[in-house]
Protein backbone atom coordinates (compact mmCIF):
# COMPACT_ATOMS: atom_id res chain seq x y z
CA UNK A 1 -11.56 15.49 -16.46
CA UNK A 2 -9.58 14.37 -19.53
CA UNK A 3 -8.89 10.44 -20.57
CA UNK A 4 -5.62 10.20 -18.97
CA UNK A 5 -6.68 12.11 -15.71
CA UNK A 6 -9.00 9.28 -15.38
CA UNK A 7 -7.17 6.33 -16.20
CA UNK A 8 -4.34 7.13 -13.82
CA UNK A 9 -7.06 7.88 -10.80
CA UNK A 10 -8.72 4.51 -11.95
CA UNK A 11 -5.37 2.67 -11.72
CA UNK A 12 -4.15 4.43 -8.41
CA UNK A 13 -7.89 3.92 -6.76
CA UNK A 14 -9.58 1.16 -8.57
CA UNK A 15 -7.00 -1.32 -9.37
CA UNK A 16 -6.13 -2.17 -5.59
CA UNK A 17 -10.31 -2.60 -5.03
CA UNK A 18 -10.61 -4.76 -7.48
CA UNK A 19 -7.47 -6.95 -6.36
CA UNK A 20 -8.66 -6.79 -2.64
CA UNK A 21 -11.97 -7.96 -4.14
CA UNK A 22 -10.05 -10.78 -6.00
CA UNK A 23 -8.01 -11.54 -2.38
CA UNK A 24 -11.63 -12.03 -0.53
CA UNK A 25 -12.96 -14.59 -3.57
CA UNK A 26 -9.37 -16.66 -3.24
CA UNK A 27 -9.93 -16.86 0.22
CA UNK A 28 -13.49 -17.85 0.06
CA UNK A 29 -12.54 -20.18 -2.54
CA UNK A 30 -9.94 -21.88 -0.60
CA UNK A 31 -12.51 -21.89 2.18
CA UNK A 32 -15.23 -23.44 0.85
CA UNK A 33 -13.37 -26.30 -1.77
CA UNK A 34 -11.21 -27.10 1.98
CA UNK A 35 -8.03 -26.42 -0.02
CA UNK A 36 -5.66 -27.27 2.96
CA UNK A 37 -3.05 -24.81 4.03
CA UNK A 38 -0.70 -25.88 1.08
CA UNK A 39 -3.59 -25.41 -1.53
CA UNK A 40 -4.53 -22.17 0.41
CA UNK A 41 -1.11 -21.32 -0.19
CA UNK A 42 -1.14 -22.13 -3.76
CA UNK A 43 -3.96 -20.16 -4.48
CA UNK A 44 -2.65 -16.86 -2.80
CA UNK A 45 1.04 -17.48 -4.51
CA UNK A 46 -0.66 -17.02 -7.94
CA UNK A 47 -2.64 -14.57 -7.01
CA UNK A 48 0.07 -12.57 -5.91
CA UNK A 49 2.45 -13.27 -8.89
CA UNK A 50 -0.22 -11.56 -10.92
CA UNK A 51 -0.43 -8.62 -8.38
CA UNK A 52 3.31 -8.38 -8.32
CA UNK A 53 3.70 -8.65 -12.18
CA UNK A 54 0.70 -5.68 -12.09
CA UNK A 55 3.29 -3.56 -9.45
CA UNK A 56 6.32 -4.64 -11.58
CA UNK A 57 4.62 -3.04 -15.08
CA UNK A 58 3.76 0.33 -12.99
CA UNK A 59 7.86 0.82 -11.68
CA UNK A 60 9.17 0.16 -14.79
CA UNK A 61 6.42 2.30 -16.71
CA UNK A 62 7.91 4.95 -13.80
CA UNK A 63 11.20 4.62 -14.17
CA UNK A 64 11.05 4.71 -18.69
CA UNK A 65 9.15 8.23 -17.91
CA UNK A 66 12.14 9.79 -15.65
C-alpha cells in the first residue's frame, strides 16, 4: 500500500469516525454542563461548520482534479 493509497482510505474511513466520535463528546458535553437546547444548539452549529468546511475542502479538491 503506497502513501497516497492510505491517506485517501484514512480520509474516506477514518475522518467520519473521528467526527462521529467528536458528535458523541459535544453531546455529552452539552449533557453534562446542562447547556439548554439553545447552548445544545450552539455547540452542534460549530461543530458542524467545521464538518462542513472539512466536506467543502474535499468538493473543491474534486472538482480542481476534473
Amino acid at each position: 500500500m503506497t502513501e497516497a493509497q492510505f491517506s485517501e482510505l484514512s480520509i474516506s474511513l477514518l475522518v467520519p469516525g473521528l467526527i462521529g466520535y467528536m458528535l458523541f463528546i459535544v453531546w455529552k458535553l452539552a449533557r453534562e454542563s446542562q447547556a439548554g437546547k439553545f447552548g445544545t444548539a450552539i455547540l452542534f452549529m460549530v461543530l458542524g461548520l467545521g464538518i462542513a468546511g472539512f466536506a467543502a475542502k474535499q468538493v473543491i479538491k474534486l472538482f480542481i482534479e476534473v
